[in-house]
PDB file of N, CA and C in Angstrom:
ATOM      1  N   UNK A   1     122.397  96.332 103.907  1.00  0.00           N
ATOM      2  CA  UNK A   1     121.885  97.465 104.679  1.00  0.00           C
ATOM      3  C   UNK A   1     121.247  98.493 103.751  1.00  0.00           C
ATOM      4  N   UNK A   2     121.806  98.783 102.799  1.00  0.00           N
ATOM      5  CA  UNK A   2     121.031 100.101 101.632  1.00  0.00           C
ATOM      6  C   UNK A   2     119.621  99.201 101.242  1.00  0.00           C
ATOM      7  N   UNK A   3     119.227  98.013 100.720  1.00  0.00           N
ATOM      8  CA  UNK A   3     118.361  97.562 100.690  1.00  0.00           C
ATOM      9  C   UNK A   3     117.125  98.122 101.741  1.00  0.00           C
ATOM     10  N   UNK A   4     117.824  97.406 102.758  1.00  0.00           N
ATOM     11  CA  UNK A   4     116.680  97.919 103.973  1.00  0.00           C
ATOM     12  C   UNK A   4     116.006  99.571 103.970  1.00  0.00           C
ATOM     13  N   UNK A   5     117.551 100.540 103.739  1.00  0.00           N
ATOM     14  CA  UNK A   5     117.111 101.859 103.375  1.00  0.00           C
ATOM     15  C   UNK A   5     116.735 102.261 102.825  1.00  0.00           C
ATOM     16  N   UNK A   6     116.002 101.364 101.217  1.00  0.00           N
ATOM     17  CA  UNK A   6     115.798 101.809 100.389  1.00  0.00           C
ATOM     18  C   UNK A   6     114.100 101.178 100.613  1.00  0.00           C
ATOM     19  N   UNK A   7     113.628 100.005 101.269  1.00  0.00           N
ATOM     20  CA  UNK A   7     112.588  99.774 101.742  1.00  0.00           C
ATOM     21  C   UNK A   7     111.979 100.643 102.603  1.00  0.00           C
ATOM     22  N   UNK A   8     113.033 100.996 103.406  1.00  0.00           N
ATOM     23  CA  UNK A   8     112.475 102.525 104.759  1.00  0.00           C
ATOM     24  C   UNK A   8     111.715 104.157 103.969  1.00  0.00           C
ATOM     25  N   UNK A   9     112.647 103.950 102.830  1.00  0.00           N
ATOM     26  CA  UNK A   9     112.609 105.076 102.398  1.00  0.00           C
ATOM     27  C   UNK A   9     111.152 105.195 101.354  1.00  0.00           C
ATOM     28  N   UNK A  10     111.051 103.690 100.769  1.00  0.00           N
ATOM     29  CA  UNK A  10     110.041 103.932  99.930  1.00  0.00           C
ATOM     30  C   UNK A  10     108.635 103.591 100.446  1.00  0.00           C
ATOM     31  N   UNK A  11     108.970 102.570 101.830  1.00  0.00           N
ATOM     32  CA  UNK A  11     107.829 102.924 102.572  1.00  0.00           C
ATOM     33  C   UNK A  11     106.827 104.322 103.356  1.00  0.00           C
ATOM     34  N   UNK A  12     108.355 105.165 103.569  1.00  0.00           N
ATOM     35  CA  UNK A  12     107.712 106.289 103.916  1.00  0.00           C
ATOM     36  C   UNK A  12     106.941 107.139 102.875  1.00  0.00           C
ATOM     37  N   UNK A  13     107.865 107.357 101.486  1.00  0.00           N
ATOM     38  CA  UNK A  13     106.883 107.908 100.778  1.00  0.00           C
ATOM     39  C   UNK A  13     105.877 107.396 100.340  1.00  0.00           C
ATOM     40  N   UNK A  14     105.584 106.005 100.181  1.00  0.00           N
ATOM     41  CA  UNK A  14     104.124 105.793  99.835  1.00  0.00           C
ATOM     42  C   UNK A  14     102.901 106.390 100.791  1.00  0.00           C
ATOM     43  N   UNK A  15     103.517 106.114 102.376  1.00  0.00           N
ATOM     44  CA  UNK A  15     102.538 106.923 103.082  1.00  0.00           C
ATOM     45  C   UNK A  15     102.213 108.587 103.412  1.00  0.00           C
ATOM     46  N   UNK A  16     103.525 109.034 102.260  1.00  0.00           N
ATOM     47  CA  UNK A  16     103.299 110.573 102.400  1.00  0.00           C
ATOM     48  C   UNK A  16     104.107 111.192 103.418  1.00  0.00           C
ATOM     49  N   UNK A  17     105.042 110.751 103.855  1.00  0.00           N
ATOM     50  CA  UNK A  17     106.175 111.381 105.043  1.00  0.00           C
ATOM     51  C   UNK A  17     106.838 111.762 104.532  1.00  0.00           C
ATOM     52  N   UNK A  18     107.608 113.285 105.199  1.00  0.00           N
ATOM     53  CA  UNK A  18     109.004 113.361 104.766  1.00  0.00           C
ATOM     54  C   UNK A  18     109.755 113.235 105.976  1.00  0.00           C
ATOM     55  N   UNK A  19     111.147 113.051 105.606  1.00  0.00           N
ATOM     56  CA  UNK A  19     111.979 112.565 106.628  1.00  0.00           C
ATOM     57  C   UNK A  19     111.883 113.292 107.868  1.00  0.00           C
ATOM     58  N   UNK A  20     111.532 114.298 107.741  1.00  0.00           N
ATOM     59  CA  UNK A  20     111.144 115.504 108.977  1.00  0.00           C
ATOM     60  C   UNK A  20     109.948 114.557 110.030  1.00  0.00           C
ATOM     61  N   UNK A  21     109.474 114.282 109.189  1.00  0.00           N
ATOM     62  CA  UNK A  21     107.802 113.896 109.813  1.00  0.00           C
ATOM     63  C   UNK A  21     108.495 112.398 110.962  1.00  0.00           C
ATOM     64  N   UNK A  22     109.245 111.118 110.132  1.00  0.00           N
ATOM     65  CA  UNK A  22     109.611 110.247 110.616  1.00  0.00           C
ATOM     66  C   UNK A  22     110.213 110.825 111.690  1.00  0.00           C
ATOM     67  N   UNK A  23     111.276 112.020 111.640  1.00  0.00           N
ATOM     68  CA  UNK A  23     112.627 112.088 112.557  1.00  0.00           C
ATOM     69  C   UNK A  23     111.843 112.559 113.579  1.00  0.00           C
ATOM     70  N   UNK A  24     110.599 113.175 113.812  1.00  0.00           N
ATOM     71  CA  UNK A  24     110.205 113.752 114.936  1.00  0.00           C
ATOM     72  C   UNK A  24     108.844 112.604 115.762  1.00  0.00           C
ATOM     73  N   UNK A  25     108.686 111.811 114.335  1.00  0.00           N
ATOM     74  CA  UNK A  25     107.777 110.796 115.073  1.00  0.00           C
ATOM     75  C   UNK A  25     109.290 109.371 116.193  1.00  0.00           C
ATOM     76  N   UNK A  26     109.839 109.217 115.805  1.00  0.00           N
ATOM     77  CA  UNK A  26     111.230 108.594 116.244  1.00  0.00           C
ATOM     78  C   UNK A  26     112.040 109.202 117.335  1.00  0.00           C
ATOM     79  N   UNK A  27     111.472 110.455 117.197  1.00  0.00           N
ATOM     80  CA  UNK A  27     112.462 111.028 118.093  1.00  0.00           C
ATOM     81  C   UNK A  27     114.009 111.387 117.697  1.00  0.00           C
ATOM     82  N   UNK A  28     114.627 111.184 116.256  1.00  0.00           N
ATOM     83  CA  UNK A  28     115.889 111.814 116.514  1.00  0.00           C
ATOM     84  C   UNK A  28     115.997 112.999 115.171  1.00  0.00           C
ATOM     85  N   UNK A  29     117.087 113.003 114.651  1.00  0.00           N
ATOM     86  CA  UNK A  29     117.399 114.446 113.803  1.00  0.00           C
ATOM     87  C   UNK A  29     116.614 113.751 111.828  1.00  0.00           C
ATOM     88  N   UNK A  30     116.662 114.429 111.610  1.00  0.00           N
ATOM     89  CA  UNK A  30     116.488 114.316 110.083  1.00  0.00           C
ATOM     90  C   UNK A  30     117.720 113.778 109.336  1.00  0.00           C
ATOM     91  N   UNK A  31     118.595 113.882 109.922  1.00  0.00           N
ATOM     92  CA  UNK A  31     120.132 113.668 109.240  1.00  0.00           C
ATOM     93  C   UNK A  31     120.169 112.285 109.178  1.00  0.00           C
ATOM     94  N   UNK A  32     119.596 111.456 110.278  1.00  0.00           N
ATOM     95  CA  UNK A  32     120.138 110.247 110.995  1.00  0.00           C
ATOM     96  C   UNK A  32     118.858 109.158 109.764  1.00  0.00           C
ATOM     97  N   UNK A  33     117.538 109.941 109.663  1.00  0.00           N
ATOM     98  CA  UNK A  33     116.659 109.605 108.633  1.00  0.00           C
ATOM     99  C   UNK A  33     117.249 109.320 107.255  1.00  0.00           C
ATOM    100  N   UNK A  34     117.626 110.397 106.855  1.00  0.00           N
ATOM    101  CA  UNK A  34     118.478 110.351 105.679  1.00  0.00           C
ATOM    102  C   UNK A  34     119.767 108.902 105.645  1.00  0.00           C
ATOM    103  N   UNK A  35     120.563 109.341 106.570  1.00  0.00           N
ATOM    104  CA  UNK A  35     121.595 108.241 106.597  1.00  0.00           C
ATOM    105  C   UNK A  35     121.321 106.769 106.551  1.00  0.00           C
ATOM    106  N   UNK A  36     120.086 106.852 107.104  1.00  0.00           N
ATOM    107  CA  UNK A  36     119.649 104.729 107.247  1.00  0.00           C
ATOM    108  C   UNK A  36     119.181 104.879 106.168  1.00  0.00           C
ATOM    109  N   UNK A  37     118.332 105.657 105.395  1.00  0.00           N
ATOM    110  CA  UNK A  37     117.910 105.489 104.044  1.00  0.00           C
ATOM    111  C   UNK A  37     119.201 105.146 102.522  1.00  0.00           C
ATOM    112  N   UNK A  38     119.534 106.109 103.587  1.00  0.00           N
ATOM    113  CA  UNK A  38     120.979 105.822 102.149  1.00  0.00           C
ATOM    114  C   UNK A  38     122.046 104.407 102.225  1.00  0.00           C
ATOM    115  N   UNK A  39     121.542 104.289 103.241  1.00  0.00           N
ATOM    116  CA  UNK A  39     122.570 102.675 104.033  1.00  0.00           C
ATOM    117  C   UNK A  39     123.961 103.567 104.495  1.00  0.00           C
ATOM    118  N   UNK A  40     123.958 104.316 104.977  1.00  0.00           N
ATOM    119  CA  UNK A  40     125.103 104.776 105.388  1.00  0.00           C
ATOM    120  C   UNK A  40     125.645 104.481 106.929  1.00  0.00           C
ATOM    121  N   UNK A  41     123.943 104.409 108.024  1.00  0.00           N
ATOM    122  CA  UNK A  41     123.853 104.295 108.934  1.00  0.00           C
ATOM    123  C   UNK A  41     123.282 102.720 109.104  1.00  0.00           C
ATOM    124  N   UNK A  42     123.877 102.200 110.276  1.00  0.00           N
ATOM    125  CA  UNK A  42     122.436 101.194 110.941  1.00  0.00           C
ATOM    126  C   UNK A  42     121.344 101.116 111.084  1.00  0.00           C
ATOM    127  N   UNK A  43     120.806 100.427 111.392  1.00  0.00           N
ATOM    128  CA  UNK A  43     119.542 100.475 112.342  1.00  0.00           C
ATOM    129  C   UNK A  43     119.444  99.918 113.511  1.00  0.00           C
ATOM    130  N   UNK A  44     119.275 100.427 114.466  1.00  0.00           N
ATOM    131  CA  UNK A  44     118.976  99.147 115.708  1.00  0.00           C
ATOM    132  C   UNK A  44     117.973  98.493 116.028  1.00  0.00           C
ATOM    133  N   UNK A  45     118.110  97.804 117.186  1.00  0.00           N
ATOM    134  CA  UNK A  45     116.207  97.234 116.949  1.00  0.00           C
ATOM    135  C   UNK A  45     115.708  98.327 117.008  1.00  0.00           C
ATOM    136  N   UNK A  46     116.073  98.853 118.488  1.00  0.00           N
ATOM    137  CA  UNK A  46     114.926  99.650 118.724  1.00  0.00           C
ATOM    138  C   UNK A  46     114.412 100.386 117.918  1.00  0.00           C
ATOM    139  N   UNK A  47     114.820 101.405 116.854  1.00  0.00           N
ATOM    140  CA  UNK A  47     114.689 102.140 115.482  1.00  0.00           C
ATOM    141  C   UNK A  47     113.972 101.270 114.523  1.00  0.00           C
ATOM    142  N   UNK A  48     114.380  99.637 114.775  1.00  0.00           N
ATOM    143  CA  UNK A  48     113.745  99.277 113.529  1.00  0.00           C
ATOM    144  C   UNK A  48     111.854  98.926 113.933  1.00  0.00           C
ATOM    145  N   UNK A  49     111.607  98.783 115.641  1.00  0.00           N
ATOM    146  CA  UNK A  49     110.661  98.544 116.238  1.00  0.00           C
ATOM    147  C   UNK A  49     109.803  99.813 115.582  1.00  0.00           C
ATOM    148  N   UNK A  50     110.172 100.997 115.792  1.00  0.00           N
ATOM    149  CA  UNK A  50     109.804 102.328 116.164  1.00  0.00           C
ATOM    150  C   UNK A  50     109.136 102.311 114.198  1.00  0.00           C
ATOM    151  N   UNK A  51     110.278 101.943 113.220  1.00  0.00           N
ATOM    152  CA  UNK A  51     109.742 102.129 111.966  1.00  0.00           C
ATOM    153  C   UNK A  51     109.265 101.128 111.436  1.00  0.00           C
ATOM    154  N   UNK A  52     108.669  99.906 111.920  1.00  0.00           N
ATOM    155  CA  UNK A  52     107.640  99.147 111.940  1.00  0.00           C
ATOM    156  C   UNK A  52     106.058  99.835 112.569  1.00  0.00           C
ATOM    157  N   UNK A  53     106.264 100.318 113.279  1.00  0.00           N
ATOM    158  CA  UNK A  53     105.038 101.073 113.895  1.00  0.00           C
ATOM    159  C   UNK A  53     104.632 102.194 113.281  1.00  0.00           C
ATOM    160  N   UNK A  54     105.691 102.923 112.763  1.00  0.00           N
ATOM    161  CA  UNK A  54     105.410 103.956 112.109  1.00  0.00           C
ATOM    162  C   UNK A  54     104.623 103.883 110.447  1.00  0.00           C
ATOM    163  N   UNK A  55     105.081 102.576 110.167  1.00  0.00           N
ATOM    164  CA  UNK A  55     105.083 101.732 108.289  1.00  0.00           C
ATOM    165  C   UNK A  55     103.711 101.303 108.235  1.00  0.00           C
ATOM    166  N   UNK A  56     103.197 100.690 109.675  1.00  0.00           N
ATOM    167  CA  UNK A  56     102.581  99.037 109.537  1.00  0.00           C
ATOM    168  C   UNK A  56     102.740  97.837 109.253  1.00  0.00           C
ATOM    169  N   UNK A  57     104.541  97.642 108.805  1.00  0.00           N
ATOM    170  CA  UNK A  57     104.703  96.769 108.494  1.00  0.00           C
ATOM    171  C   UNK A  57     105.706  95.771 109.826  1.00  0.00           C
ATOM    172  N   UNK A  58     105.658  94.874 110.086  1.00  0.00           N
ATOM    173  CA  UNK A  58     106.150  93.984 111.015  1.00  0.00           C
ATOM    174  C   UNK A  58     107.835  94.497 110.421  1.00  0.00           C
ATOM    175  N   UNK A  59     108.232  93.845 111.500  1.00  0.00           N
ATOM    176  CA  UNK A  59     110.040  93.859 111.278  1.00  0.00           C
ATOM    177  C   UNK A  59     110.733  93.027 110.500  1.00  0.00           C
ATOM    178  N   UNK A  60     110.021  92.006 110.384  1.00  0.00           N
ATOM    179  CA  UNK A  60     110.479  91.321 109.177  1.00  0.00           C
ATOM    180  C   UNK A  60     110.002  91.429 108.556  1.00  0.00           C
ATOM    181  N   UNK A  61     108.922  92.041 107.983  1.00  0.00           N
ATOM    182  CA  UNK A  61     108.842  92.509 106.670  1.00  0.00           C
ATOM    183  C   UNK A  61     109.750  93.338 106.296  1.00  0.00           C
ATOM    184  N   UNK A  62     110.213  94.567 106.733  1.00  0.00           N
ATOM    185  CA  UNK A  62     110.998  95.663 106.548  1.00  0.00           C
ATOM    186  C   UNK A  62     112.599  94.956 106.659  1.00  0.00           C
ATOM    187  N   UNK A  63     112.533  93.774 107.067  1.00  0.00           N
ATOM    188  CA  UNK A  63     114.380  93.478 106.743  1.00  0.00           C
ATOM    189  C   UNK A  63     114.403  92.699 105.621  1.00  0.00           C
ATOM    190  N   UNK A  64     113.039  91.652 105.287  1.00  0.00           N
ATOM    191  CA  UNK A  64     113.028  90.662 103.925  1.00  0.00           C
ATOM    192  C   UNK A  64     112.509  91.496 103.072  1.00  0.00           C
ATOM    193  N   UNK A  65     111.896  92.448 102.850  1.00  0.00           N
ATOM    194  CA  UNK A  65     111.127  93.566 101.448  1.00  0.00           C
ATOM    195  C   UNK A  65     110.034  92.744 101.284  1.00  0.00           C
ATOM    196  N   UNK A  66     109.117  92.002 102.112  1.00  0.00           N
ATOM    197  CA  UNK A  66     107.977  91.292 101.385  1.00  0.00           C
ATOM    198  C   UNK A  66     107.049  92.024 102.129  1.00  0.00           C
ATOM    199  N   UNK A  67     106.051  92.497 101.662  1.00  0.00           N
ATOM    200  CA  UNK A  67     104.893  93.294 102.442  1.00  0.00           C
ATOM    201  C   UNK A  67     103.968  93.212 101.094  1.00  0.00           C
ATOM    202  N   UNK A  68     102.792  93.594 101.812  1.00  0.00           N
ATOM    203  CA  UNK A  68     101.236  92.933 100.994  1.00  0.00           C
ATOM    204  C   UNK A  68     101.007  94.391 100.660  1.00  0.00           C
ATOM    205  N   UNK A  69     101.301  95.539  99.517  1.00  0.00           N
ATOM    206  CA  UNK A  69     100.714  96.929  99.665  1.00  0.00           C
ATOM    207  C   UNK A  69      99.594  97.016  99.849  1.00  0.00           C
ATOM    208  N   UNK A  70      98.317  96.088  99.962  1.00  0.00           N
ATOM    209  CA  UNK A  70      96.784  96.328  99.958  1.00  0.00           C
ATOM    210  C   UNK A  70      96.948  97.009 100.657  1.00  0.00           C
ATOM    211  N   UNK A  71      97.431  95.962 101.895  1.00  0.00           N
ATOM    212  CA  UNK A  71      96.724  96.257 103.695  1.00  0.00           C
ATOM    213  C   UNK A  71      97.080  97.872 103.877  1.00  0.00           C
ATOM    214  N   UNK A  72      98.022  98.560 104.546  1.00  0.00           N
ATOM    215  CA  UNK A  72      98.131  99.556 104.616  1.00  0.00           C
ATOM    216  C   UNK A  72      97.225 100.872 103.498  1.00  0.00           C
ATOM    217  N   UNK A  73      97.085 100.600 102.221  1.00  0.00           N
ATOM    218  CA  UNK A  73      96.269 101.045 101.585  1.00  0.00           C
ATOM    219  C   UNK A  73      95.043 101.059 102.131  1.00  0.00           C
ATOM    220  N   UNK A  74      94.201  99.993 102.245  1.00  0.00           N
ATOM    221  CA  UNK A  74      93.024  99.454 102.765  1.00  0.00           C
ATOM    222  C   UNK A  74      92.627 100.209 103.869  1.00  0.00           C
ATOM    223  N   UNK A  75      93.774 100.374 104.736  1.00  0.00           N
ATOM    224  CA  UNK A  75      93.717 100.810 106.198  1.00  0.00           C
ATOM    225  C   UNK A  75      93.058 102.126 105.969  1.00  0.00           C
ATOM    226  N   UNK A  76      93.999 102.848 105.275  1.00  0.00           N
ATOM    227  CA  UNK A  76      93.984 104.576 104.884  1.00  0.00           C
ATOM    228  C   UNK A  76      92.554 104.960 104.694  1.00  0.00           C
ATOM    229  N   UNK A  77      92.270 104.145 103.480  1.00  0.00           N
ATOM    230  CA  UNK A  77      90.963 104.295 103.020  1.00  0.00           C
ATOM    231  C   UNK A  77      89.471 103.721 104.006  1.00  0.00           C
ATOM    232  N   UNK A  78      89.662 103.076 104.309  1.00  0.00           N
ATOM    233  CA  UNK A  78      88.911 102.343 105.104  1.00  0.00           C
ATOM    234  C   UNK A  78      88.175 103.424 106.067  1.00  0.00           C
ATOM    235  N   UNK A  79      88.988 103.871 106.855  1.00  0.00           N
ATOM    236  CA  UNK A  79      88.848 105.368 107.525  1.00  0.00           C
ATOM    237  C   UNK A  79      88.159 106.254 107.073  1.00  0.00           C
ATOM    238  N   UNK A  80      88.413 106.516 105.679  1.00  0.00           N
ATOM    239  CA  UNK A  80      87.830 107.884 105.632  1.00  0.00           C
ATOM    240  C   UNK A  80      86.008 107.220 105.400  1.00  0.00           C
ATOM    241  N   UNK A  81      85.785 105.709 105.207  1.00  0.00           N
ATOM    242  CA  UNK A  81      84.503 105.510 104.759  1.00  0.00           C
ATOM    243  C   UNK A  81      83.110 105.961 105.593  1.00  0.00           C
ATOM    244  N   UNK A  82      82.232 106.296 105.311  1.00  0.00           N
ATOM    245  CA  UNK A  82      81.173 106.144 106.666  1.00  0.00           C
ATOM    246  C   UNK A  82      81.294 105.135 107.440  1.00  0.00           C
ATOM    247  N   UNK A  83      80.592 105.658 108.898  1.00  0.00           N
ATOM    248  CA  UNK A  83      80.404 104.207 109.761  1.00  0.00           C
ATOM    249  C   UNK A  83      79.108 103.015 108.852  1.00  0.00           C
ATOM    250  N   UNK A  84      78.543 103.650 108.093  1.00  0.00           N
ATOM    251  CA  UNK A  84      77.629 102.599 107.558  1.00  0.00           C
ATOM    252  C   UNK A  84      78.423 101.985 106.671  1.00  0.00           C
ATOM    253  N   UNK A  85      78.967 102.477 106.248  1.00  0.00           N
ATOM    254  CA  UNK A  85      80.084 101.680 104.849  1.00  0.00           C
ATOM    255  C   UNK A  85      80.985 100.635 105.579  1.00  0.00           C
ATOM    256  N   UNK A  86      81.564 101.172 106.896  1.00  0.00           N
ATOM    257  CA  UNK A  86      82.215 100.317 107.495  1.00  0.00           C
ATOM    258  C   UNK A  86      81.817  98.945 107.874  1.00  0.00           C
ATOM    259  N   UNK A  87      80.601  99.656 108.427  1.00  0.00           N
ATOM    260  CA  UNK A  87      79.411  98.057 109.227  1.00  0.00           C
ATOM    261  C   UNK A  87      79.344  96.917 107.742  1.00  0.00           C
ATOM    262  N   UNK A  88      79.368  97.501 107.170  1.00  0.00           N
ATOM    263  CA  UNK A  88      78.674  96.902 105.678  1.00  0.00           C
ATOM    264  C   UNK A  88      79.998  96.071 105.461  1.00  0.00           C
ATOM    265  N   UNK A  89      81.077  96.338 105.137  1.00  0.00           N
ATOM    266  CA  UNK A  89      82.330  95.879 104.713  1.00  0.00           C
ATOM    267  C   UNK A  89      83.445  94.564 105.822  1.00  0.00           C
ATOM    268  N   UNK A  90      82.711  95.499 106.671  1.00  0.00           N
ATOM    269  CA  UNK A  90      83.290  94.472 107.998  1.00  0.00           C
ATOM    270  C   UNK A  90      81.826  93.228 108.600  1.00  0.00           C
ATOM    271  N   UNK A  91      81.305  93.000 107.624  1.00  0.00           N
ATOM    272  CA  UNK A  91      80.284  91.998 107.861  1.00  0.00           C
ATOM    273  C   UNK A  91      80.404  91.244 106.147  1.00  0.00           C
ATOM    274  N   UNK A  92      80.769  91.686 105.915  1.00  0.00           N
ATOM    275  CA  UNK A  92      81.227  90.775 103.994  1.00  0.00           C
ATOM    276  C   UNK A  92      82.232  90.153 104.349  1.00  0.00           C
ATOM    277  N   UNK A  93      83.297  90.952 105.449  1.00  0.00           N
ATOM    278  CA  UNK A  93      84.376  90.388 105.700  1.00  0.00           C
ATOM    279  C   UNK A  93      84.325  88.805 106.567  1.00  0.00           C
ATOM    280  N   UNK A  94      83.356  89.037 107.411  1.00  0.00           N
ATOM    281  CA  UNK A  94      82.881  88.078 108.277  1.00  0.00           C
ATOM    282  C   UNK A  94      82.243  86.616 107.610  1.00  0.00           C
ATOM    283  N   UNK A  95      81.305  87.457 106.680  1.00  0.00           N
ATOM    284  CA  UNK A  95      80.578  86.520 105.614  1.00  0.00           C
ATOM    285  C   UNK A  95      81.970  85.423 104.869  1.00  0.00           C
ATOM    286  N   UNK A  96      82.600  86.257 104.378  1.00  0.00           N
ATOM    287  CA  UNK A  96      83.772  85.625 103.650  1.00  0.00           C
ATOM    288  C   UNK A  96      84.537  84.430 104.312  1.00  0.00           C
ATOM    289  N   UNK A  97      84.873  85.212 105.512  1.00  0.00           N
ATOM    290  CA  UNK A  97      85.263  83.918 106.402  1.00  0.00           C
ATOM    291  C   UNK A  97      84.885  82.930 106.720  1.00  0.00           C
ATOM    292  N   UNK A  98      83.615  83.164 107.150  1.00  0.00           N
ATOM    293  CA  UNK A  98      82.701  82.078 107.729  1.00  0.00           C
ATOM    294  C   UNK A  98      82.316  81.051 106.286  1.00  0.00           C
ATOM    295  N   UNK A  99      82.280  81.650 105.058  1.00  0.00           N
ATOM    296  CA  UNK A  99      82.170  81.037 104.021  1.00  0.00           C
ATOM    297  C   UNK A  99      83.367  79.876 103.605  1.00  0.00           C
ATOM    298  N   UNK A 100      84.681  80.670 103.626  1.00  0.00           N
ATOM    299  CA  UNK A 100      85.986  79.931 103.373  1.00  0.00           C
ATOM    300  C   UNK A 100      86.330  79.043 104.743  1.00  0.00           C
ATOM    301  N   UNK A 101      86.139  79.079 105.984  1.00  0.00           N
ATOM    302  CA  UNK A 101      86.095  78.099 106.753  1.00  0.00           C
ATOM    303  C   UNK A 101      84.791  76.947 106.429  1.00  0.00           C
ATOM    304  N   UNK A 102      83.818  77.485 106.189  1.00  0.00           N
ATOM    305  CA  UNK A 102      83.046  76.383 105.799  1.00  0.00           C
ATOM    306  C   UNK A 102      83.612  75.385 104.379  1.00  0.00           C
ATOM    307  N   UNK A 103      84.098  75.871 103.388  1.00  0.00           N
ATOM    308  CA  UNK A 103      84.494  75.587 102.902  1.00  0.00           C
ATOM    309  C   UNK A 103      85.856  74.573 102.920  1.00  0.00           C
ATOM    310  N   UNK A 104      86.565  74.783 103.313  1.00  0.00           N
ATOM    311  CA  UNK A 104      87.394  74.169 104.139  1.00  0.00           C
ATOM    312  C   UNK A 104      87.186  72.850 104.906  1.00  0.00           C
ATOM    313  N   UNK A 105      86.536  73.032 105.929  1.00  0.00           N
ATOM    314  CA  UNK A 105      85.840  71.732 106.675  1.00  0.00           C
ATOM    315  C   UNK A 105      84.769  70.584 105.839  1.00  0.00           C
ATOM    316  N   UNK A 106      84.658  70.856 104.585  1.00  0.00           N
ATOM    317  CA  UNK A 106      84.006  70.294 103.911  1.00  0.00           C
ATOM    318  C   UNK A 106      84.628  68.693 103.217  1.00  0.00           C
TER     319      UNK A 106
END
């Protein structure tokens, strides 16, 4: 269980939360934040649903510790790009695919 809290915990700060921010996106106290972080407390699903949504990371990622840091990075940034930067990036992306499936079927 501290494992998991210690994944909760370092997921939040990579995205810049403090436990305040989670406890009011979740809906409960700051205390209860603290406590699953420290492994003191549980988690239930439902809590663990709620801090999957909150992370980006699926639920099993957040109970096995395996998560890809790009993606969520990627995400962040991605956003702030122009819409032309976007069009541009999300058609390389396309390119890529269509390349590695061709590739593939070969």
């Amino acid at each position: 269980m501290k494992e998991l809290g210690t994944r909760l915990k370092n997921a939040r700060e990579y995205l810049g939360l403090t436990q305040e921010d989670v406890a009011k996106l979740m809906g409960v106290s700051r205390v209860i934040i603290t406590n699953i972080e420290a492994g003191i407390r549980k988690v239930s699903a439902e809590e663990l649903s709620k801090f999957s949504k909150i992370y980006g990371w699926t639920m099993e990622e957040l109970l096995e510790g395996e998560k890809e840091e790009k993606i969520p990075m990627f995400a962040r940034t991605f956003s702030e790009l122009s819409k032309e930067d976007q069009d541009e990036i999300i058609n390389l992306i396309k390119f890529k695919k269509m390349y590695k499936d061709k590739k593939i079927s070969e």
